[in-house]
PDB file of N, CA and C in Angstrom:
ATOM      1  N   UNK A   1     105.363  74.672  84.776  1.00  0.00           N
ATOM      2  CA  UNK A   1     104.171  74.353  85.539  1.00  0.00           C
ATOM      3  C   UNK A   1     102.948  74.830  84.765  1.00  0.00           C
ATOM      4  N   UNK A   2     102.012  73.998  85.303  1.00  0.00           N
ATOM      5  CA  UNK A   2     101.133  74.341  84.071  1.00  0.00           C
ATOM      6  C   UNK A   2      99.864  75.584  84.894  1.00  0.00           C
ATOM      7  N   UNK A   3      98.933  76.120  84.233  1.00  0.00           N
ATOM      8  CA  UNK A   3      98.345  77.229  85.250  1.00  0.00           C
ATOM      9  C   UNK A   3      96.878  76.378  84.606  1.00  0.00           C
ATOM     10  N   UNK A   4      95.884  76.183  85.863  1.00  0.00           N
ATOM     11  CA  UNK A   4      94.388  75.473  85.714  1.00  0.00           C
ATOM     12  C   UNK A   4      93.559  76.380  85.139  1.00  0.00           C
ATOM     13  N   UNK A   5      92.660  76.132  84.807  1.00  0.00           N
ATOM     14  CA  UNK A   5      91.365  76.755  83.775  1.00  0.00           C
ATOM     15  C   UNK A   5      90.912  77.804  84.807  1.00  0.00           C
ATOM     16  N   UNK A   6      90.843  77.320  86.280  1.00  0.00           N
ATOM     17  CA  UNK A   6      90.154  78.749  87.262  1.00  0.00           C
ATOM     18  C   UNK A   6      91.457  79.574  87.045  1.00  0.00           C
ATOM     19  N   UNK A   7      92.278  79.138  87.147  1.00  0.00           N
ATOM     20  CA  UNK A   7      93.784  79.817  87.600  1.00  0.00           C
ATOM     21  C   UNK A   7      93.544  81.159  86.245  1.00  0.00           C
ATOM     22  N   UNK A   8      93.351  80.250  85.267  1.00  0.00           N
ATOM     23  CA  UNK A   8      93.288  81.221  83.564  1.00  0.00           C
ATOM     24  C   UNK A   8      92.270  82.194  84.057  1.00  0.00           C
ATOM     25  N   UNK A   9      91.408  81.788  84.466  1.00  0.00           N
ATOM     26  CA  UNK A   9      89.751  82.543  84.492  1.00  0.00           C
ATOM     27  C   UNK A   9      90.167  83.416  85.586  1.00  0.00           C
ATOM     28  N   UNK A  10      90.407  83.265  86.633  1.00  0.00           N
ATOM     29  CA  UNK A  10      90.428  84.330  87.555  1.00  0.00           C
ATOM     30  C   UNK A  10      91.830  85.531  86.756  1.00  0.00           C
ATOM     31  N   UNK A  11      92.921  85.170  86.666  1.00  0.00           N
ATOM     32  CA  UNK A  11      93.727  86.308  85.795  1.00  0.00           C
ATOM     33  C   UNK A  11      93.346  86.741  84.883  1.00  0.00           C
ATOM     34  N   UNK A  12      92.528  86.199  84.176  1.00  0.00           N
ATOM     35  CA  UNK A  12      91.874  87.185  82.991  1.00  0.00           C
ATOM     36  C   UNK A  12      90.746  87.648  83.400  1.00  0.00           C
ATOM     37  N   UNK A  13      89.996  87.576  85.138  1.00  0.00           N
ATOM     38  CA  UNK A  13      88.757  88.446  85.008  1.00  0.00           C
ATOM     39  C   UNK A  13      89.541  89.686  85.992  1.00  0.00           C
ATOM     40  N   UNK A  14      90.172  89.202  86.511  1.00  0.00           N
ATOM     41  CA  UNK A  14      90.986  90.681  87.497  1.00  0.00           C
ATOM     42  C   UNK A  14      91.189  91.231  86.033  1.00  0.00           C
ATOM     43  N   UNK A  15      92.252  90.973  84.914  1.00  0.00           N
ATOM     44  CA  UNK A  15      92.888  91.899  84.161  1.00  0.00           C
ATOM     45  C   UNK A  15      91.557  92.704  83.354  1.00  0.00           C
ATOM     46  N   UNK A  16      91.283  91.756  83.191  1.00  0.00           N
ATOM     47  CA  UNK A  16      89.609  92.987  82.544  1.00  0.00           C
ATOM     48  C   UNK A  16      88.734  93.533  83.369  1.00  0.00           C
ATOM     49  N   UNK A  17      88.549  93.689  85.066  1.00  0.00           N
ATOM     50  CA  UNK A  17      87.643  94.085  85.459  1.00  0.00           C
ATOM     51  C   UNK A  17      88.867  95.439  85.897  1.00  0.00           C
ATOM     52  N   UNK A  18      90.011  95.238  86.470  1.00  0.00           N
ATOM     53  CA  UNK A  18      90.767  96.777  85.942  1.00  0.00           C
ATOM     54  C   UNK A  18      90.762  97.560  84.793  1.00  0.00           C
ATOM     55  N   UNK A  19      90.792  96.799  84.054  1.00  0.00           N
ATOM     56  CA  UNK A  19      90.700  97.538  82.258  1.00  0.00           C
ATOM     57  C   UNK A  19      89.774  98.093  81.654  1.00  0.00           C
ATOM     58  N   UNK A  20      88.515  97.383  82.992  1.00  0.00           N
ATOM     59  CA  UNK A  20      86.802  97.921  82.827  1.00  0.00           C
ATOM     60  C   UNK A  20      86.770  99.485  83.402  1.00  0.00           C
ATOM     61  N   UNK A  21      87.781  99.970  84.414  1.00  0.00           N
ATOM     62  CA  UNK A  21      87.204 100.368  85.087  1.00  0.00           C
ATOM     63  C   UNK A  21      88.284 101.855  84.675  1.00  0.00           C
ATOM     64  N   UNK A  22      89.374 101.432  84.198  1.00  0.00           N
ATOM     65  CA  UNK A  22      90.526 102.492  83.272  1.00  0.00           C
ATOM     66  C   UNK A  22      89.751 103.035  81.814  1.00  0.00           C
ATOM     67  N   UNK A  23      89.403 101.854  81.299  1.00  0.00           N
ATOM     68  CA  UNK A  23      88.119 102.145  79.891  1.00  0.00           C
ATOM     69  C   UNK A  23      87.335 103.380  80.668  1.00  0.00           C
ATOM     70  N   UNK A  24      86.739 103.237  81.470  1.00  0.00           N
ATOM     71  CA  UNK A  24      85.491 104.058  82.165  1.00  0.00           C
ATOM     72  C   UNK A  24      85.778 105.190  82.048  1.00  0.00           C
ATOM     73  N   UNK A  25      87.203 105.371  82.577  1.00  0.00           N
ATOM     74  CA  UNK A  25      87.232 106.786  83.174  1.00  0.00           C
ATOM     75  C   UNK A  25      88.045 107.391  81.960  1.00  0.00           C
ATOM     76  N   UNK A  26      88.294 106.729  81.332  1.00  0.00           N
ATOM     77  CA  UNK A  26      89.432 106.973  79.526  1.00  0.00           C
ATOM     78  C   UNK A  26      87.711 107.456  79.163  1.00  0.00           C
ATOM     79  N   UNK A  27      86.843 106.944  79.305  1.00  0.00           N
ATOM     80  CA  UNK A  27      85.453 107.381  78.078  1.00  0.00           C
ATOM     81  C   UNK A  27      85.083 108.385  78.806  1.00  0.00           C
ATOM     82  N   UNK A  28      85.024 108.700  80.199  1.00  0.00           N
ATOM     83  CA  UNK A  28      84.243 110.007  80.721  1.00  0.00           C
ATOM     84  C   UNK A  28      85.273 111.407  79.918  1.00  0.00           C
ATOM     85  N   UNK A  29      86.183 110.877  80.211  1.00  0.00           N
ATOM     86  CA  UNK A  29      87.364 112.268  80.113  1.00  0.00           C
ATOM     87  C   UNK A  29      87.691 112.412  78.739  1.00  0.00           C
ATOM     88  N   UNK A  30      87.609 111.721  77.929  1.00  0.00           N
ATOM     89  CA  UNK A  30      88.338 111.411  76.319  1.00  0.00           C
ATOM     90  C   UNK A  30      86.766 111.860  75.555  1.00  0.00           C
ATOM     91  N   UNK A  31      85.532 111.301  75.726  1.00  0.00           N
ATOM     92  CA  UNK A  31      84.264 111.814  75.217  1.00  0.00           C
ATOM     93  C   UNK A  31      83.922 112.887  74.546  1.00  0.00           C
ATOM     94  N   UNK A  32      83.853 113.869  75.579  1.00  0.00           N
ATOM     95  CA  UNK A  32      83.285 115.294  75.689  1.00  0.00           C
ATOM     96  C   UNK A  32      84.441 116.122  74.519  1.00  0.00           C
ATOM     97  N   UNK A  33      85.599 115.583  74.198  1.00  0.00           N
ATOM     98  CA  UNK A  33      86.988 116.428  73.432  1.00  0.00           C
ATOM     99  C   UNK A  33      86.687 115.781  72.086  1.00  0.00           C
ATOM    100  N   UNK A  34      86.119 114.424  71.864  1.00  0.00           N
ATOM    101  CA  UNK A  34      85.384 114.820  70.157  1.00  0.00           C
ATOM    102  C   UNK A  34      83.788 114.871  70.260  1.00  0.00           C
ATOM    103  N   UNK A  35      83.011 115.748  70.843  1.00  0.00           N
ATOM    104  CA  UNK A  35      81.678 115.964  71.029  1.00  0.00           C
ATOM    105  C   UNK A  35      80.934 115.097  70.863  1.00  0.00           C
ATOM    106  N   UNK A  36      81.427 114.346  72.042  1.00  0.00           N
ATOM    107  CA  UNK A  36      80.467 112.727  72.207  1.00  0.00           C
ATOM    108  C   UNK A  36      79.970 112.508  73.796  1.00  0.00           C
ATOM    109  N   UNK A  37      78.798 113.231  73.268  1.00  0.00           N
ATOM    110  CA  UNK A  37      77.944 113.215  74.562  1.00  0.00           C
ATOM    111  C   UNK A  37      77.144 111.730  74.831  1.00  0.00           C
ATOM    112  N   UNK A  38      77.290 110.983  75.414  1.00  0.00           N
ATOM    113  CA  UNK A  38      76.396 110.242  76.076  1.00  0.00           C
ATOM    114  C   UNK A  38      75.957 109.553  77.568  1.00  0.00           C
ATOM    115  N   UNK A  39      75.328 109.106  78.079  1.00  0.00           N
ATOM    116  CA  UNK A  39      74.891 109.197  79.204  1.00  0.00           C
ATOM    117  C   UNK A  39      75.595 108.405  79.935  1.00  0.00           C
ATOM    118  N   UNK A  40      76.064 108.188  81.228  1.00  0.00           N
ATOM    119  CA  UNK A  40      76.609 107.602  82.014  1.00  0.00           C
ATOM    120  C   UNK A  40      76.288 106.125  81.856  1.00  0.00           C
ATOM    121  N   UNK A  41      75.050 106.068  82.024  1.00  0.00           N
ATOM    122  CA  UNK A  41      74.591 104.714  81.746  1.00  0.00           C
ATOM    123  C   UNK A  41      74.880 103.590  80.608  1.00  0.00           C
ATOM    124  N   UNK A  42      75.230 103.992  78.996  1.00  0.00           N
ATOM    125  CA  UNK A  42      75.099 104.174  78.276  1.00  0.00           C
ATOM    126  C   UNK A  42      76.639 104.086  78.288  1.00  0.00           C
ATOM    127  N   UNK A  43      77.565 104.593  79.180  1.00  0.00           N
ATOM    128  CA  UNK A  43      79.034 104.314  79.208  1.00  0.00           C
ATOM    129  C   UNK A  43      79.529 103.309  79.717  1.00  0.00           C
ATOM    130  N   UNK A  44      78.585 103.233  81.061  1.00  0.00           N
ATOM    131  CA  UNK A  44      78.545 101.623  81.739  1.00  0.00           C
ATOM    132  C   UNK A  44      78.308 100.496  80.552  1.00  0.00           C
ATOM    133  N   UNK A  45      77.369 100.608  80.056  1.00  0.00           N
ATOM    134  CA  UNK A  45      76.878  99.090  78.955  1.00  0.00           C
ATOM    135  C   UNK A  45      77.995  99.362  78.142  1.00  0.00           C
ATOM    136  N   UNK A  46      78.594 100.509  77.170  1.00  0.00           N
ATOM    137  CA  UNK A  46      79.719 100.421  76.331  1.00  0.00           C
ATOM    138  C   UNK A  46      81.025  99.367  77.113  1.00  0.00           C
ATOM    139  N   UNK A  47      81.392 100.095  78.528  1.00  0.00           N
ATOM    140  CA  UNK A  47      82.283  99.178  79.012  1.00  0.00           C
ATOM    141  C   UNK A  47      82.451  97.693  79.592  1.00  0.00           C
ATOM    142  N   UNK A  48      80.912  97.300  79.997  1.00  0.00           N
ATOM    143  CA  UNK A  48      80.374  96.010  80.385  1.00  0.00           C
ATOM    144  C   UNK A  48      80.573  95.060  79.135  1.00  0.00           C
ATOM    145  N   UNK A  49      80.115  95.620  77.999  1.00  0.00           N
ATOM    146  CA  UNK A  49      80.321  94.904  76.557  1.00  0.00           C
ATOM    147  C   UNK A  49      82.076  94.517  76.304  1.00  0.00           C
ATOM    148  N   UNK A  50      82.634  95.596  76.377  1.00  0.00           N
ATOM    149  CA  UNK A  50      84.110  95.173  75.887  1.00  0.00           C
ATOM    150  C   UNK A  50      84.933  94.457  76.907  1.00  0.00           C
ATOM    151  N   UNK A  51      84.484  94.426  78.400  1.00  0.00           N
ATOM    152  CA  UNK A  51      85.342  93.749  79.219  1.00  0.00           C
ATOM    153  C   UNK A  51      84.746  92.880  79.042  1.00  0.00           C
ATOM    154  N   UNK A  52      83.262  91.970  78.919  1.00  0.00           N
ATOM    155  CA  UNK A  52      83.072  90.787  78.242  1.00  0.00           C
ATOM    156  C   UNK A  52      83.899  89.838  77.278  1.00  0.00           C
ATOM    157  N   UNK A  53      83.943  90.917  76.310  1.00  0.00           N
ATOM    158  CA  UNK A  53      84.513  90.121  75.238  1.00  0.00           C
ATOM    159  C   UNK A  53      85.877  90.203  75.560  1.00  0.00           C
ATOM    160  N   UNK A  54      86.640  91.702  76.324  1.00  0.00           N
ATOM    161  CA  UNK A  54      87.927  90.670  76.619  1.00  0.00           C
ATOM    162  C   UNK A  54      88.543  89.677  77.890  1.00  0.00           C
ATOM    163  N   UNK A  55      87.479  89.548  78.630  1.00  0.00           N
ATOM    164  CA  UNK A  55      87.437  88.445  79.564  1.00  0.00           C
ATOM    165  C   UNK A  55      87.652  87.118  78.605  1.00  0.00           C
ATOM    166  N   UNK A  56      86.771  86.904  77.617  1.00  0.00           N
ATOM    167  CA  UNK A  56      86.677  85.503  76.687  1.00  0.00           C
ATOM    168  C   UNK A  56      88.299  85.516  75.559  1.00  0.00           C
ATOM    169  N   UNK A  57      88.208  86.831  75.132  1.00  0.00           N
ATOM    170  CA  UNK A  57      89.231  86.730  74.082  1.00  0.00           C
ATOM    171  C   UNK A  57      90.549  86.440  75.020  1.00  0.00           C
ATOM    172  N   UNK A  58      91.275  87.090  76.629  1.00  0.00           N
ATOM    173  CA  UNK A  58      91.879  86.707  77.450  1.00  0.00           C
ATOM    174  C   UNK A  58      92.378  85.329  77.700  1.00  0.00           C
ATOM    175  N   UNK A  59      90.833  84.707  78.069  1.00  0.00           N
ATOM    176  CA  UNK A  59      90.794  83.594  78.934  1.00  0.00           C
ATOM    177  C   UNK A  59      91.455  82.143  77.438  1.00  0.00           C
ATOM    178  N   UNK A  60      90.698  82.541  76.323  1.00  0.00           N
ATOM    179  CA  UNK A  60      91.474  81.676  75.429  1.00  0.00           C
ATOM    180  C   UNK A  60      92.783  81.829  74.814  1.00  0.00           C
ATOM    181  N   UNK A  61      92.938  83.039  74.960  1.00  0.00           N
ATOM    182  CA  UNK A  61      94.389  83.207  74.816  1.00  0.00           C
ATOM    183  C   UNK A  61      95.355  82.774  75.540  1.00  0.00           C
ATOM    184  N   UNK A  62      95.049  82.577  76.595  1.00  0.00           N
ATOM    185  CA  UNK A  62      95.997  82.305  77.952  1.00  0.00           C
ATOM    186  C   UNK A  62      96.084  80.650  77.910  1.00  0.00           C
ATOM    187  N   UNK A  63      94.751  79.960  77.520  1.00  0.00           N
ATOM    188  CA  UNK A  63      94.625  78.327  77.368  1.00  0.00           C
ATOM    189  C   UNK A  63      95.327  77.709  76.538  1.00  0.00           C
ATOM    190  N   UNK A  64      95.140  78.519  75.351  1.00  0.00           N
ATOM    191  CA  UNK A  64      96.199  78.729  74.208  1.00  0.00           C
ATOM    192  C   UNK A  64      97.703  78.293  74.496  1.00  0.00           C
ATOM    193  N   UNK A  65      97.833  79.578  74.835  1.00  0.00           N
ATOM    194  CA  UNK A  65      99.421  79.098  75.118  1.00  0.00           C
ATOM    195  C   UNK A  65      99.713  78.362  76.065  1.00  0.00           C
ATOM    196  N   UNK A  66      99.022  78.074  77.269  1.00  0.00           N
ATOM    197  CA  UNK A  66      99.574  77.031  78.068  1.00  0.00           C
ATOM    198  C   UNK A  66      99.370  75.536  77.500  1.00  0.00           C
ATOM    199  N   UNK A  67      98.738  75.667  76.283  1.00  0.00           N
ATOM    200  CA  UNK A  67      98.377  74.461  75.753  1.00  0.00           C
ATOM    201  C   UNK A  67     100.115  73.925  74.898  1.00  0.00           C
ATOM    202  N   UNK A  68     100.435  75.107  74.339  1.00  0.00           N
ATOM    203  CA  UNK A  68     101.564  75.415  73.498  1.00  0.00           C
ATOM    204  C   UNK A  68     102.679  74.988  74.182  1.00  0.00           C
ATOM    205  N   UNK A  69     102.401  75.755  75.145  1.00  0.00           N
ATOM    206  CA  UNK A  69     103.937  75.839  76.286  1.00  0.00           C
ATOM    207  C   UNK A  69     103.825  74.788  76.417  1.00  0.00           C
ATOM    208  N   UNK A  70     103.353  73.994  77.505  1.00  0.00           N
ATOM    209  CA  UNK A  70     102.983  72.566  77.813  1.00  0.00           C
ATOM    210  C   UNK A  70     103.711  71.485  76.620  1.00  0.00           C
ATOM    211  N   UNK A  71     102.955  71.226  75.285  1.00  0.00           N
ATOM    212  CA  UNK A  71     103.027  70.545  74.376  1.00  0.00           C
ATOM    213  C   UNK A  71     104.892  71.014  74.092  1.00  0.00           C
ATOM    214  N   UNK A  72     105.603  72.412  73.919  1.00  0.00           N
ATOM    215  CA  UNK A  72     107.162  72.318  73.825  1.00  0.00           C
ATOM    216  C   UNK A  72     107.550  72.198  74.860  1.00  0.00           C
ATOM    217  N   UNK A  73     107.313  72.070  76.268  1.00  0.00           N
ATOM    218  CA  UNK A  73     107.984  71.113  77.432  1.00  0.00           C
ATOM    219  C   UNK A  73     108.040  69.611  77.267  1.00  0.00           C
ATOM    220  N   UNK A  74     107.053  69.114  77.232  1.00  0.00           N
ATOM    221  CA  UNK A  74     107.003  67.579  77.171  1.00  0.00           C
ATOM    222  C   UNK A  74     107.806  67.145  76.080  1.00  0.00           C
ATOM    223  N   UNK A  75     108.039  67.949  74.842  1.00  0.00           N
ATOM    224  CA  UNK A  75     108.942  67.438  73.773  1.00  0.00           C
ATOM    225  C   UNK A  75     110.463  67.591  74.008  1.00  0.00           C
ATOM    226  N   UNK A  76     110.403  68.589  74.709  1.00  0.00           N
ATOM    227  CA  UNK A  76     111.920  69.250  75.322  1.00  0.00           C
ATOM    228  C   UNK A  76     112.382  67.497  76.399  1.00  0.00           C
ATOM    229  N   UNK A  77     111.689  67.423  77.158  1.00  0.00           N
ATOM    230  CA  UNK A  77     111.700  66.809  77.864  1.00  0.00           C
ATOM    231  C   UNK A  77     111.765  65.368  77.526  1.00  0.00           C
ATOM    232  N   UNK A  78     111.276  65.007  76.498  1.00  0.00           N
ATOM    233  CA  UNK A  78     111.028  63.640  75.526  1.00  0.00           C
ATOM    234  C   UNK A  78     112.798  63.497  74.601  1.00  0.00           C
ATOM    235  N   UNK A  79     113.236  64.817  74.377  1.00  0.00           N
ATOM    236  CA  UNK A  79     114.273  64.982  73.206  1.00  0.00           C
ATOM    237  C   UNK A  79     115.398  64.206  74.337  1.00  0.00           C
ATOM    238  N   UNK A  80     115.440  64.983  75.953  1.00  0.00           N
ATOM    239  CA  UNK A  80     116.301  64.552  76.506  1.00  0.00           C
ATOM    240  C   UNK A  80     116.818  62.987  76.994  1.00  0.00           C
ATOM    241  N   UNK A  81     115.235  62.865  77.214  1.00  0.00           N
ATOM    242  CA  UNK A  81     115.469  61.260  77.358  1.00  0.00           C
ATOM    243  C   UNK A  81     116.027  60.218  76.481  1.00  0.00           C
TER     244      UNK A  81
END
């Protein structure tokens, strides 16, 4: 079965807006132990930036392969006939 472009988009923005929010608390606690002070704010934009980009890097990855998968079903399916 094949999964739709919202279908892609919504699983890859849940999986990065958890991963936004594990990043967060990995940078508050992990920071301060190699003397990397910076401001809360400043941790927010660090993590807003990378769940961006892996919302996009996600969402084509996932199109990707259903593009893949898809294309070795129909051949699977073509061989039998």
């Amino acid at each position: 079965m094949q999964q739709s472009r919202l279908a892609s988009f919504i699983e890859a923005l849940a999986n990065a807006l958890l991963g936004y929010f594990v990043a967060l608390a990995s940078q508050l606690v992990l920071f301060p132990f190699f003397d990397i002070h910076i401001p809360i704010s400043t941790n927010l934009w660090i993590g807003a930036w990378f769940t961006l980009i892996s919302i996009v890097r996600s969402y084509i990855l996932r199109r990707w392969f259903n593009a893949r998968l898809h294309r070795i079903a129909e051949q699977m399916a073509k061989n039998l006939s």
